[in-house]
PDB file of N, CA and C in Angstrom:
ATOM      1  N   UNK A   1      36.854  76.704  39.775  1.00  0.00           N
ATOM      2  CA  UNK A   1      35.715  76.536  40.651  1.00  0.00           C
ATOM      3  C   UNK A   1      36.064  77.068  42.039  1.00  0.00           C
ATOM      4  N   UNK A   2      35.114  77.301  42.770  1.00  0.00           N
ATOM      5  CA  UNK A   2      35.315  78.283  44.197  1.00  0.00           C
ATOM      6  C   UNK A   2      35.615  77.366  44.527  1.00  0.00           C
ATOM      7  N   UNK A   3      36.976  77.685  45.804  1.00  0.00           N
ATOM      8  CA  UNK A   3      37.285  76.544  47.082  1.00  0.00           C
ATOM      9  C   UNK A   3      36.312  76.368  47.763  1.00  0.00           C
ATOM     10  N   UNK A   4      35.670  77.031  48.400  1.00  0.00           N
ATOM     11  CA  UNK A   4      34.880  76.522  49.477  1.00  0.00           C
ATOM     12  C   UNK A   4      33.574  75.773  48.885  1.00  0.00           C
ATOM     13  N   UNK A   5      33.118  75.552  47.598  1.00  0.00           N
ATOM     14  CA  UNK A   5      32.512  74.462  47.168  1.00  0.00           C
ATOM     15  C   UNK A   5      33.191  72.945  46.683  1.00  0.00           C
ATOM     16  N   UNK A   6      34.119  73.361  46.859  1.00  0.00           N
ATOM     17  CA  UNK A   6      35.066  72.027  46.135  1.00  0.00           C
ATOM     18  C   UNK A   6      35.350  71.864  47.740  1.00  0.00           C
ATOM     19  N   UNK A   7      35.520  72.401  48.830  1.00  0.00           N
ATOM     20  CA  UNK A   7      36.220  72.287  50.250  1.00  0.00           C
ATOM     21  C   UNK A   7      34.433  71.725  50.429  1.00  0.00           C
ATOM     22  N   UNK A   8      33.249  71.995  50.200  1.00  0.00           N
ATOM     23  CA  UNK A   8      31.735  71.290  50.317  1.00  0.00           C
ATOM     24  C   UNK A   8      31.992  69.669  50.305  1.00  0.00           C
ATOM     25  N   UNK A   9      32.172  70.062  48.744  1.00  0.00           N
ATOM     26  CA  UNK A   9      32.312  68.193  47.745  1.00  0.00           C
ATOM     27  C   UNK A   9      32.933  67.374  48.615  1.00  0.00           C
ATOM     28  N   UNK A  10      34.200  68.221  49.061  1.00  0.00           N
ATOM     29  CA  UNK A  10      34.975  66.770  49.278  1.00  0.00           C
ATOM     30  C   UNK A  10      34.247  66.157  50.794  1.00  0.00           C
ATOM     31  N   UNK A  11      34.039  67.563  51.829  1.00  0.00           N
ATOM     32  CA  UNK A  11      33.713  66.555  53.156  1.00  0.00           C
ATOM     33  C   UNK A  11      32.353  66.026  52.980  1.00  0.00           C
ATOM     34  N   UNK A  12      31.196  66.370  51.984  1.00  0.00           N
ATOM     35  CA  UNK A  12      30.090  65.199  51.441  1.00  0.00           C
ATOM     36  C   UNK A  12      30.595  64.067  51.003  1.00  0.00           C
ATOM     37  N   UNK A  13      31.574  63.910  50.329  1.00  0.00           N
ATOM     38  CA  UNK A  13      31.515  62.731  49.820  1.00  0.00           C
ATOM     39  C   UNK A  13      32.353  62.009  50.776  1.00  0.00           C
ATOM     40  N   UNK A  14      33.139  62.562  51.541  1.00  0.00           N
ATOM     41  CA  UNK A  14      33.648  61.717  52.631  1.00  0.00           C
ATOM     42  C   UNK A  14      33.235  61.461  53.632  1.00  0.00           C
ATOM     43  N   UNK A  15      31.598  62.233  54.021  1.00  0.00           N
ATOM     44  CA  UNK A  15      30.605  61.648  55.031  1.00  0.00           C
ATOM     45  C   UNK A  15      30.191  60.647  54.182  1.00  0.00           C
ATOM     46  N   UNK A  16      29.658  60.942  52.888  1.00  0.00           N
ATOM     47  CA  UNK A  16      28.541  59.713  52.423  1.00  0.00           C
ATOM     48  C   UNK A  16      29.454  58.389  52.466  1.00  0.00           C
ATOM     49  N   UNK A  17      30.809  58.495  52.500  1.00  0.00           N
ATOM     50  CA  UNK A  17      31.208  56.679  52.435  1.00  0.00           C
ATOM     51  C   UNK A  17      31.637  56.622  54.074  1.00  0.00           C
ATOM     52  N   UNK A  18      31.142  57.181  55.077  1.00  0.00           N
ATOM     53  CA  UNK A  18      31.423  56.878  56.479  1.00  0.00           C
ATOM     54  C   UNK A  18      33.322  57.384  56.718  1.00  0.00           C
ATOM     55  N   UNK A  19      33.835  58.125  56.221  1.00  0.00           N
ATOM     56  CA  UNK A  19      35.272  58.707  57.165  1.00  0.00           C
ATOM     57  C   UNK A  19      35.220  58.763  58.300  1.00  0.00           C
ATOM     58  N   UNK A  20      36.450  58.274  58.827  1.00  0.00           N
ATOM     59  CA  UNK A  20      36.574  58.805  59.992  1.00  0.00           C
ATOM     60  C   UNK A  20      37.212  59.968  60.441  1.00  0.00           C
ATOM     61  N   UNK A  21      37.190  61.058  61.429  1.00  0.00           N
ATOM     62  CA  UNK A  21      37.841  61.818  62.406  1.00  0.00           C
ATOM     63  C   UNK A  21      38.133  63.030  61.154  1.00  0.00           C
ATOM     64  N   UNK A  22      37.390  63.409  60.501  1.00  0.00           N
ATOM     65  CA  UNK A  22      37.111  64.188  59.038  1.00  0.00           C
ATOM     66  C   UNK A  22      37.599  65.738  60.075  1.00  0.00           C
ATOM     67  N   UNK A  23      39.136  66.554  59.933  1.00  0.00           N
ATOM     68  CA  UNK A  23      39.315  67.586  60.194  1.00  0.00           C
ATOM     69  C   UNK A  23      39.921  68.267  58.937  1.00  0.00           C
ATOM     70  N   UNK A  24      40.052  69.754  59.238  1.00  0.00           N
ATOM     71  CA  UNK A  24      40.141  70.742  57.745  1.00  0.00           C
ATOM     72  C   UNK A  24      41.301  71.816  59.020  1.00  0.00           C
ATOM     73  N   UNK A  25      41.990  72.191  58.003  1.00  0.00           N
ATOM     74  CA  UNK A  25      43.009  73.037  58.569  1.00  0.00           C
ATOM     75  C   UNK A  25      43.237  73.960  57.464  1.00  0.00           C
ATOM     76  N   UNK A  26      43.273  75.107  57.752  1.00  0.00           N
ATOM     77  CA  UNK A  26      43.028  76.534  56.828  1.00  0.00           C
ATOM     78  C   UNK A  26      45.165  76.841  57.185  1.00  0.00           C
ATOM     79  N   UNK A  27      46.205  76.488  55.959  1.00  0.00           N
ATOM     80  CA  UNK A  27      47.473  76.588  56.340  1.00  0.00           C
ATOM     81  C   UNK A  27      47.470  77.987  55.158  1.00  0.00           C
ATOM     82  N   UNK A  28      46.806  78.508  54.675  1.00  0.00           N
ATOM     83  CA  UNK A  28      46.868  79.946  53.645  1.00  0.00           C
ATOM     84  C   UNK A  28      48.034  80.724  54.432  1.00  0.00           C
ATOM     85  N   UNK A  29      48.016  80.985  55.166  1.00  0.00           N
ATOM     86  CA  UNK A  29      48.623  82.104  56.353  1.00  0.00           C
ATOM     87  C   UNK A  29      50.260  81.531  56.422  1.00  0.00           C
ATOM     88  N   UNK A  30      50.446  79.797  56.185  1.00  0.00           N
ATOM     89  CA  UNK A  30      51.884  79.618  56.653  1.00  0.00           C
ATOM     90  C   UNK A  30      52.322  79.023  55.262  1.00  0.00           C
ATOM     91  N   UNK A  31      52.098  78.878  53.859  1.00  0.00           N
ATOM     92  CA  UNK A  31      52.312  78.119  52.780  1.00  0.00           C
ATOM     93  C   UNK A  31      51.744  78.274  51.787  1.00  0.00           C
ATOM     94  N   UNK A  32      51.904  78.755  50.590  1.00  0.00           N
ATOM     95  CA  UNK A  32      51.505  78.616  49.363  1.00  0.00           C
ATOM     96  C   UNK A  32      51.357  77.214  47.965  1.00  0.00           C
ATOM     97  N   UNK A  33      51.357  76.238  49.012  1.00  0.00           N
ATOM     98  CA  UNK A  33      51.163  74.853  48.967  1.00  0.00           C
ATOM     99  C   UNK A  33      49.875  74.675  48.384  1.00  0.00           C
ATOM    100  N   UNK A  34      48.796  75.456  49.377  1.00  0.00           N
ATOM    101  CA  UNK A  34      47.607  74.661  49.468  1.00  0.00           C
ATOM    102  C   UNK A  34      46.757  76.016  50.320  1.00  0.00           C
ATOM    103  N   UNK A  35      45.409  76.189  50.363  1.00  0.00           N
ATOM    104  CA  UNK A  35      44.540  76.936  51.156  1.00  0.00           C
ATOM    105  C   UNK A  35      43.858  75.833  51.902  1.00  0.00           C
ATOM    106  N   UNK A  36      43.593  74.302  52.081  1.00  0.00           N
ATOM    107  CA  UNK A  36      43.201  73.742  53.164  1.00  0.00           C
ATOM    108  C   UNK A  36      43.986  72.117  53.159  1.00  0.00           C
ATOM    109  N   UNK A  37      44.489  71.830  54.227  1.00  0.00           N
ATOM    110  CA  UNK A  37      44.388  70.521  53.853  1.00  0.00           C
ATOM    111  C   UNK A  37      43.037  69.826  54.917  1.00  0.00           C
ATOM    112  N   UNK A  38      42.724  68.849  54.094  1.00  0.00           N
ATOM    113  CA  UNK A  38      41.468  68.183  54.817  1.00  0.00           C
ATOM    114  C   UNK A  38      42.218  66.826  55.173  1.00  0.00           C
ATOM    115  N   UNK A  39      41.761  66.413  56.589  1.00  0.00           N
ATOM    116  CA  UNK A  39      42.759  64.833  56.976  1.00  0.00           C
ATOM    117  C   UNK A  39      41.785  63.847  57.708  1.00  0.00           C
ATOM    118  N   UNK A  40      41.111  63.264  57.247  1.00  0.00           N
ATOM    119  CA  UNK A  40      40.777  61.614  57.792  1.00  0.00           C
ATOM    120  C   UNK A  40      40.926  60.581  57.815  1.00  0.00           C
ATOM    121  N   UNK A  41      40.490  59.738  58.514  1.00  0.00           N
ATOM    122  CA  UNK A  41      40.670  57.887  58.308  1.00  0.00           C
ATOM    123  C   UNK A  41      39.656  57.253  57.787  1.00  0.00           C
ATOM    124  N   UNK A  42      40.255  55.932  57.411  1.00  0.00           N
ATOM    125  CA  UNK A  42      39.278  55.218  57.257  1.00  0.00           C
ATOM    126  C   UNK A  42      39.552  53.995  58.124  1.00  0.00           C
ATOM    127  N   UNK A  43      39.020  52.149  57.850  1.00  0.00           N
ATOM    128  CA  UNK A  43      38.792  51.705  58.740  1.00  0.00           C
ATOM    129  C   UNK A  43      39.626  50.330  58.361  1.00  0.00           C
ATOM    130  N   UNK A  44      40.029  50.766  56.943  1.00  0.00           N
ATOM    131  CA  UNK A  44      41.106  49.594  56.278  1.00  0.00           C
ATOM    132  C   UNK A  44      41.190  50.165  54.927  1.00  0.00           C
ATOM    133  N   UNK A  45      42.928  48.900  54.066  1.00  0.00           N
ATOM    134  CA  UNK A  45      42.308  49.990  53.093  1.00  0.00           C
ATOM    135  C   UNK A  45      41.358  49.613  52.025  1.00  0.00           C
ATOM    136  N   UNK A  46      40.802  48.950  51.663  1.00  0.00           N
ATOM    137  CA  UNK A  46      39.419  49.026  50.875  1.00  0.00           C
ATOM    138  C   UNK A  46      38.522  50.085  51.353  1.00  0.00           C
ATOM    139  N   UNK A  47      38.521  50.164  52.529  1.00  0.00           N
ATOM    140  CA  UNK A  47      37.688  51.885  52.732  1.00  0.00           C
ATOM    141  C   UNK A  47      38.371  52.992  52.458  1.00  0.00           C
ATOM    142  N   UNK A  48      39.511  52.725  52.673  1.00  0.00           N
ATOM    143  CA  UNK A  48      40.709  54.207  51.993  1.00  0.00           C
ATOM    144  C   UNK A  48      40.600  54.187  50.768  1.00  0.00           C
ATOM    145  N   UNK A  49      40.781  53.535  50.224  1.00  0.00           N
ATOM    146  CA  UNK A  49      40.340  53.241  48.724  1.00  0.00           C
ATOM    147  C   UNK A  49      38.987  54.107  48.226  1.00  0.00           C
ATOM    148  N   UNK A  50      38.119  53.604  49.074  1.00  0.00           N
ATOM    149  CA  UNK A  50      36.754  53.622  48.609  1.00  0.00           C
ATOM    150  C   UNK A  50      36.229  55.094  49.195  1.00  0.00           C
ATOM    151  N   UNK A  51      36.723  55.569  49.608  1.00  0.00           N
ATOM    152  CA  UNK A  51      36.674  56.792  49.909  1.00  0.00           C
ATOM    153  C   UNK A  51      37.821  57.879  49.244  1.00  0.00           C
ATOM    154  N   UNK A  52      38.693  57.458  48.417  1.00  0.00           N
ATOM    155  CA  UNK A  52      39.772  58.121  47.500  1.00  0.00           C
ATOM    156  C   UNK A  52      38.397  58.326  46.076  1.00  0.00           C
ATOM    157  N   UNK A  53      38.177  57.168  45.759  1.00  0.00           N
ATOM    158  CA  UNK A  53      37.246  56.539  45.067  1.00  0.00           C
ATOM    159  C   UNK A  53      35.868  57.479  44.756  1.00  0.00           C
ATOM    160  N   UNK A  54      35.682  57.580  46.107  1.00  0.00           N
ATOM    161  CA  UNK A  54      33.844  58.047  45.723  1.00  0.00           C
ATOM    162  C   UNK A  54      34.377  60.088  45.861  1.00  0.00           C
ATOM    163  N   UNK A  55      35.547  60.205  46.600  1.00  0.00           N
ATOM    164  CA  UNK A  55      35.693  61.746  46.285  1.00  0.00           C
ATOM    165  C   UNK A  55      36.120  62.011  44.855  1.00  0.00           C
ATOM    166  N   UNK A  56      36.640  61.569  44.025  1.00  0.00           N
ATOM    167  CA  UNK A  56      37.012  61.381  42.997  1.00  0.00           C
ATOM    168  C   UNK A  56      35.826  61.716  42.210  1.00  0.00           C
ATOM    169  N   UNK A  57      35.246  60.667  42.451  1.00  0.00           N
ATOM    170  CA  UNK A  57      34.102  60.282  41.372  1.00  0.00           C
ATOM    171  C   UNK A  57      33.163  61.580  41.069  1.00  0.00           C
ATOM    172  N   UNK A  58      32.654  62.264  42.513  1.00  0.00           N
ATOM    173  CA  UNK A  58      31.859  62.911  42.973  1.00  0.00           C
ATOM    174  C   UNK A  58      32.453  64.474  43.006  1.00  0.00           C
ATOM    175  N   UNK A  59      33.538  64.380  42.551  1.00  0.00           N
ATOM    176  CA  UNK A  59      33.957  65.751  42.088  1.00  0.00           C
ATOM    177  C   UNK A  59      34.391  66.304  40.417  1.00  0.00           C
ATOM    178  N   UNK A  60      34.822  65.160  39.693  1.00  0.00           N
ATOM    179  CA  UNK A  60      34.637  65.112  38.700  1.00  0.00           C
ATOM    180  C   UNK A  60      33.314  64.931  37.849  1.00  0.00           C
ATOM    181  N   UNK A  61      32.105  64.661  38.847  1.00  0.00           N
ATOM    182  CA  UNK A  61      30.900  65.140  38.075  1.00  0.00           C
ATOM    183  C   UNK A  61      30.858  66.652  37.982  1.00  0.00           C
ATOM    184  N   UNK A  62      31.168  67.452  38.951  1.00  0.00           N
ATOM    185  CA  UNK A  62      31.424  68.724  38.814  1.00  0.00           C
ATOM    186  C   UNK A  62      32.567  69.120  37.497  1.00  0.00           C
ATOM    187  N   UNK A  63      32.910  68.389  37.071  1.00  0.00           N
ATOM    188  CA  UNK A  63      34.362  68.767  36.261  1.00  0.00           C
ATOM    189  C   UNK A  63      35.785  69.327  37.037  1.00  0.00           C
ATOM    190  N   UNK A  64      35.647  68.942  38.297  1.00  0.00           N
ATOM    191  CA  UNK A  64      36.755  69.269  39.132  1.00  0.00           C
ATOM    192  C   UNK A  64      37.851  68.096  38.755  1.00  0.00           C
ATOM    193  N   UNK A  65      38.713  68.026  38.472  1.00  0.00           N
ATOM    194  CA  UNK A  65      39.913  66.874  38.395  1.00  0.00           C
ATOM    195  C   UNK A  65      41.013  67.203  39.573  1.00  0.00           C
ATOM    196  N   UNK A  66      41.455  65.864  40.145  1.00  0.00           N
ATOM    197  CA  UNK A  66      42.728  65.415  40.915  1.00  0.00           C
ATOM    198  C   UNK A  66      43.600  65.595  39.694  1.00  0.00           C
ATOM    199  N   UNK A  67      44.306  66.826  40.420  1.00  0.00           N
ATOM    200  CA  UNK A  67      45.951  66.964  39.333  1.00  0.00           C
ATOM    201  C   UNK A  67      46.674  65.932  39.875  1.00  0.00           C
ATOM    202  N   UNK A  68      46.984  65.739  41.081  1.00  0.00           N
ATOM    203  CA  UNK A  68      47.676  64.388  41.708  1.00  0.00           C
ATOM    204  C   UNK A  68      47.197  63.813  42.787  1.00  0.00           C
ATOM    205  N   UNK A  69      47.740  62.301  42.511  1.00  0.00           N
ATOM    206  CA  UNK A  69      47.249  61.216  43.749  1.00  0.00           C
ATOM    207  C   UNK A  69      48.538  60.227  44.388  1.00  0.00           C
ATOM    208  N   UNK A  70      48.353  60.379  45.515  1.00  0.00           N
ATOM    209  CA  UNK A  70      49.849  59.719  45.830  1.00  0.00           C
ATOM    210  C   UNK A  70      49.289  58.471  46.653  1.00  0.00           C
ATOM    211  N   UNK A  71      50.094  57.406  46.652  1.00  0.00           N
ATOM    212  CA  UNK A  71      49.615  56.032  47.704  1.00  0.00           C
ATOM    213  C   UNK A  71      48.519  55.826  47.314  1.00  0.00           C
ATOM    214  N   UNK A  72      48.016  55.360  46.264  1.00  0.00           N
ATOM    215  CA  UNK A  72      46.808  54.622  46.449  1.00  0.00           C
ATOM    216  C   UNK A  72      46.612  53.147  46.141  1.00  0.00           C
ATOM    217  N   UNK A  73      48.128  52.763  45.747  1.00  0.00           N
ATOM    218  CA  UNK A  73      48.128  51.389  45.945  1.00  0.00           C
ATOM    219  C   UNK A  73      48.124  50.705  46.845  1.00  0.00           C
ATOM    220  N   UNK A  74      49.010  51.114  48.154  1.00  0.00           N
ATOM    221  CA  UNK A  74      49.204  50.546  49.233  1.00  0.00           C
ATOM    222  C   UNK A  74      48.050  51.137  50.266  1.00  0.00           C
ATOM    223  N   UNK A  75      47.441  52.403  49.742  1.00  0.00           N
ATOM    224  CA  UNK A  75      46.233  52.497  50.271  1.00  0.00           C
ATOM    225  C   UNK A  75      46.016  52.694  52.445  1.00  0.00           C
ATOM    226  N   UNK A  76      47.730  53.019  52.312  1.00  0.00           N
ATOM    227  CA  UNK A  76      47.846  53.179  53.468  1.00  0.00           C
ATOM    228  C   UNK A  76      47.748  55.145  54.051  1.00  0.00           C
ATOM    229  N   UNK A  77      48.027  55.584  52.687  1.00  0.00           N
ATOM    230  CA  UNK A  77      47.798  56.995  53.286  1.00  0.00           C
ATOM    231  C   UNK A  77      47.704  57.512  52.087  1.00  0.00           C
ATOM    232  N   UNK A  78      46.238  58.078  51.283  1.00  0.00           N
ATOM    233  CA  UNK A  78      46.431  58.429  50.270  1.00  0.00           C
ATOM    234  C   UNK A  78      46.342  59.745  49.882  1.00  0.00           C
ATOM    235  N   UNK A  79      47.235  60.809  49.372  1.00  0.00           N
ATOM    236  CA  UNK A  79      46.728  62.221  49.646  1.00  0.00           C
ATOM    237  C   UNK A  79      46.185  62.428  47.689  1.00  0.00           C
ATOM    238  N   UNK A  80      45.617  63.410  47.657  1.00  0.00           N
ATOM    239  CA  UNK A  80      44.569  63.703  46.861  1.00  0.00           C
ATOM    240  C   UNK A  80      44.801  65.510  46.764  1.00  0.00           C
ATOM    241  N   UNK A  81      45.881  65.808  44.999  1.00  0.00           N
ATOM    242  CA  UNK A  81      45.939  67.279  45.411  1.00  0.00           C
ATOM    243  C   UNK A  81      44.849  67.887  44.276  1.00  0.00           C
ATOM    244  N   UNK A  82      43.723  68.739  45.223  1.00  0.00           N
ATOM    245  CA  UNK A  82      42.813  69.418  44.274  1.00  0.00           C
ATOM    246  C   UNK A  82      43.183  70.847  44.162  1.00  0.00           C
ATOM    247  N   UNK A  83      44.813  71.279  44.154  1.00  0.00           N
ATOM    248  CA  UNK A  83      45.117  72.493  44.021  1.00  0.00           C
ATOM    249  C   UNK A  83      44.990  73.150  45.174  1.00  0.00           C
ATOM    250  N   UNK A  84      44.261  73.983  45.727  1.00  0.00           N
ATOM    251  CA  UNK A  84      44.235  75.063  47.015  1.00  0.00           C
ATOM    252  C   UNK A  84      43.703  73.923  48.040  1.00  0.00           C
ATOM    253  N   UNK A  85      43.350  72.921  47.819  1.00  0.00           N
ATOM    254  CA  UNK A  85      42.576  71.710  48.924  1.00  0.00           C
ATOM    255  C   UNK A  85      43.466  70.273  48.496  1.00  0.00           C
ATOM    256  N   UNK A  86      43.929  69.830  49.203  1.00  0.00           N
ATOM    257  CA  UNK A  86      44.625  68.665  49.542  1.00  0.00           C
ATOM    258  C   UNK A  86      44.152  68.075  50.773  1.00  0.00           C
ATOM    259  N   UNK A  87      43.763  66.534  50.190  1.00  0.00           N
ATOM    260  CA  UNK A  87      42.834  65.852  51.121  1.00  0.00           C
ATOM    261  C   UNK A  87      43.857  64.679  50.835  1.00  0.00           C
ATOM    262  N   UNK A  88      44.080  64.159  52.676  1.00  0.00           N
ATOM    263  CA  UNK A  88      44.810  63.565  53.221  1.00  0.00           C
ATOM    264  C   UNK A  88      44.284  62.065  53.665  1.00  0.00           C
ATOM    265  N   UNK A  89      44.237  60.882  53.308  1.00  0.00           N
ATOM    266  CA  UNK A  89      43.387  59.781  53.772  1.00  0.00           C
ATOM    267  C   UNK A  89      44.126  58.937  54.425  1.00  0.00           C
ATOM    268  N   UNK A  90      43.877  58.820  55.338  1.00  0.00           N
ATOM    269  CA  UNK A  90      45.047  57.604  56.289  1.00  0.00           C
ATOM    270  C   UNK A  90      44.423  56.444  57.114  1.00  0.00           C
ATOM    271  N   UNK A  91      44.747  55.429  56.723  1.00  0.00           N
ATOM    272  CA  UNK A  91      44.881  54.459  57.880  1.00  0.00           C
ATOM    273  C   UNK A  91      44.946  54.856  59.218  1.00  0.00           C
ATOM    274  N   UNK A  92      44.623  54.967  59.775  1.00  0.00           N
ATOM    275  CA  UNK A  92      44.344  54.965  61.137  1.00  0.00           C
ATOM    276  C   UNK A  92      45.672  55.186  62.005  1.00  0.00           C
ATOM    277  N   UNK A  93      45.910  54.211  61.958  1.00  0.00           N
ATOM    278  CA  UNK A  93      47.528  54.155  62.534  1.00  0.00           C
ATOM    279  C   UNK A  93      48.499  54.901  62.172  1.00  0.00           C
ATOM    280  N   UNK A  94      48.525  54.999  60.523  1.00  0.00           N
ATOM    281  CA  UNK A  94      49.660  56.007  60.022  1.00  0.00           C
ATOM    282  C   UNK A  94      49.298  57.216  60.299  1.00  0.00           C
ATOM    283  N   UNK A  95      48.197  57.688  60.426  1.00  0.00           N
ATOM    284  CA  UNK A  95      47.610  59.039  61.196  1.00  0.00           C
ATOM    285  C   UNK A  95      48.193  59.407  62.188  1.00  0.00           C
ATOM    286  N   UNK A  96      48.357  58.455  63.393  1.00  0.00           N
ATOM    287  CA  UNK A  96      49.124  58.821  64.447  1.00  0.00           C
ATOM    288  C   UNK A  96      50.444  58.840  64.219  1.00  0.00           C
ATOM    289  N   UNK A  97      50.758  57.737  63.533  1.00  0.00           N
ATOM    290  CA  UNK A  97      52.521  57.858  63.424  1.00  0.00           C
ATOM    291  C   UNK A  97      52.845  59.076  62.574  1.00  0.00           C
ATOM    292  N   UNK A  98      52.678  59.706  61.569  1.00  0.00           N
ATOM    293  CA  UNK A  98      53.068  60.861  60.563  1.00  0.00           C
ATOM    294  C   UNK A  98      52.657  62.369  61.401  1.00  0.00           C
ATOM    295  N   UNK A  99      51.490  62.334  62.141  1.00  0.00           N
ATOM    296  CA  UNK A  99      51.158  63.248  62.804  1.00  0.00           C
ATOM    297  C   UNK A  99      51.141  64.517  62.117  1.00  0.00           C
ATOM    298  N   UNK A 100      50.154  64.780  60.942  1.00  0.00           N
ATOM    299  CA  UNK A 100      49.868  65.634  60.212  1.00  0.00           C
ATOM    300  C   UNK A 100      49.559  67.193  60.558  1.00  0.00           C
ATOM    301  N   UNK A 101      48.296  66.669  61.904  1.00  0.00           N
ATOM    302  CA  UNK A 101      47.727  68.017  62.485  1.00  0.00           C
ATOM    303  C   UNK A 101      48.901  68.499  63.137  1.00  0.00           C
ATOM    304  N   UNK A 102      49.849  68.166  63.898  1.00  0.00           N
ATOM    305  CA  UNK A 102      50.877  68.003  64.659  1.00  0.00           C
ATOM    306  C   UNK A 102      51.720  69.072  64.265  1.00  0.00           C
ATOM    307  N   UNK A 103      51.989  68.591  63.031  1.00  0.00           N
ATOM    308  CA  UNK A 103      52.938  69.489  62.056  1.00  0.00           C
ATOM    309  C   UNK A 103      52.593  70.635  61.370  1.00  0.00           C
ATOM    310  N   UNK A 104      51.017  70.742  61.146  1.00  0.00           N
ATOM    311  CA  UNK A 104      50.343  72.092  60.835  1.00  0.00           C
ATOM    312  C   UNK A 104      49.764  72.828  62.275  1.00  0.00           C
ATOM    313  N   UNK A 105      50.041  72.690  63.034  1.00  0.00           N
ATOM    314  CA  UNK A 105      49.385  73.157  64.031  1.00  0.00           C
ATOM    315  C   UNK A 105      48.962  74.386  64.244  1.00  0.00           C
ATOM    316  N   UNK A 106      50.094  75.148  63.638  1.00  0.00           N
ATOM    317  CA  UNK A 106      49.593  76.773  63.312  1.00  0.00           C
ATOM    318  C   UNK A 106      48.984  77.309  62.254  1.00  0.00           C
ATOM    319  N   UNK A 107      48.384  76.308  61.394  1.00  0.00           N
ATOM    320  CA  UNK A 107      47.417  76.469  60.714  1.00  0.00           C
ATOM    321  C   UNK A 107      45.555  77.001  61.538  1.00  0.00           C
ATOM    322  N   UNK A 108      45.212  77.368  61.098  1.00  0.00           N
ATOM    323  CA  UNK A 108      43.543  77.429  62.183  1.00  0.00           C
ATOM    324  C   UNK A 108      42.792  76.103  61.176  1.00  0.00           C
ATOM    325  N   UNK A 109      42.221  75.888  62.455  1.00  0.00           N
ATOM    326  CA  UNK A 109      40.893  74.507  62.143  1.00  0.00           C
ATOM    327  C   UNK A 109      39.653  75.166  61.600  1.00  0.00           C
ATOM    328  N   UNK A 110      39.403  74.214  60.960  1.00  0.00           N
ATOM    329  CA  UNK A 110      38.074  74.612  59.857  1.00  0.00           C
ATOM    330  C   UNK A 110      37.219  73.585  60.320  1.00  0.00           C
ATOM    331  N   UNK A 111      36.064  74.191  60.623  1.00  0.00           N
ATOM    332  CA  UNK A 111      35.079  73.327  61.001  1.00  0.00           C
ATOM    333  C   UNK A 111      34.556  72.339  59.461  1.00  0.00           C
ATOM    334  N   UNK A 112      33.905  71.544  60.151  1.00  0.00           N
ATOM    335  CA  UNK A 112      33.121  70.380  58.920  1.00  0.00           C
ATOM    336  C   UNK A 112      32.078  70.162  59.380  1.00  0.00           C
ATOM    337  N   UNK A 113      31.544  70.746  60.834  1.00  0.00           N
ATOM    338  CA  UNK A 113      30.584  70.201  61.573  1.00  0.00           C
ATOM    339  C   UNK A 113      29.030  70.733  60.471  1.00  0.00           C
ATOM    340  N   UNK A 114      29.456  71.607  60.252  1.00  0.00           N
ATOM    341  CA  UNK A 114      28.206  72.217  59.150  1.00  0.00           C
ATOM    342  C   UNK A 114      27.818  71.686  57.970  1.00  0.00           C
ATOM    343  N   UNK A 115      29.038  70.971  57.671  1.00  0.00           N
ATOM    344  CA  UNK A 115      28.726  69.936  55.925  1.00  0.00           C
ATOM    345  C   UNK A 115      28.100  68.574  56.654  1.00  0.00           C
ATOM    346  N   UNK A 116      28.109  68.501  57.979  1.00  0.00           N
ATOM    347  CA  UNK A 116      28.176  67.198  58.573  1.00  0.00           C
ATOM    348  C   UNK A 116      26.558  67.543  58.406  1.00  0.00           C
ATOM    349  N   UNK A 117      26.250  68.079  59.541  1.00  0.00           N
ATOM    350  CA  UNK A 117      25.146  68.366  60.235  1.00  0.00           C
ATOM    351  C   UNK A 117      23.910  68.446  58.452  1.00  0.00           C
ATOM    352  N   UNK A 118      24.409  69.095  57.666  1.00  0.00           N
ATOM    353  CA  UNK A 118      23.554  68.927  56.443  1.00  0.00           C
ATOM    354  C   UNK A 118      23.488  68.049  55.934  1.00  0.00           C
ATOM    355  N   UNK A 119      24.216  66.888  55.966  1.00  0.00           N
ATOM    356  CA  UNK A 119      24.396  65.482  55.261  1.00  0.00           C
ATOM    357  C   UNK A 119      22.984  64.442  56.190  1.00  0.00           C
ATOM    358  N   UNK A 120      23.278  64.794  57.718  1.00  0.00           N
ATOM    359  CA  UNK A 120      22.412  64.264  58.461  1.00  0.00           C
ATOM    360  C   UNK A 120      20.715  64.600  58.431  1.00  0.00           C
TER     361      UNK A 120
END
């Protein structure tokens, strides 16, 4: 399936359960890891959860599957690998402490404001 519809899915379904601070970083250029990672919060973790949860759900109606899921017990930072898109969910706090964007920095930012603005 095209990235940039599966890179759609995921920031819909992570507006529709309320994410927070929802950024996308295009690292193609420094790693053959991944073509985006996507990184937000939530507000505890039953919302980390529930937002691991409803991207899941809502991409596998597409027939897209999570090859891997890491932390989702402790639900303190759960990453989510959909192959070329790896979506990053954090607690709030561990966001700042791990400092994700920090460490990709020379990656370029990908807007979301456009999946946003259509959700609204």
């Amino acid at each position: 399936m095209d990235n940039e519809f599966v890179f759609q899915l995921v920031i819909e379904a992570l507006n529709e359960k309320k994410a927070q601070d929802v950024k996308a970083i295009d690292i193609s250029e420094l790693t053959t890891i991944a073509q985006y990672f996507i990184v937000c919060n939530g507000t505890s973790t039953t919302h980390i959860k529930t937002l691991a949860d409803h991207v899941e759900e809502k991409l596998s109606e597409r027939d897209v599957q999570c090859l891997r899921r890491e932390g989702y017990n402790s639900a303190r930072w759960i990453l989510m690998d959909y192959g070329d898109i790896v979506l990053h969910i954090f607690h709030e706090e561990d966001r700042e402490f791990y400092g994700l964007e920090r460490l990709w920095q020379d990656g370029k930012p990908v807007s979301v404001d456009g999946f946003q603005a259509a959700r609204a």
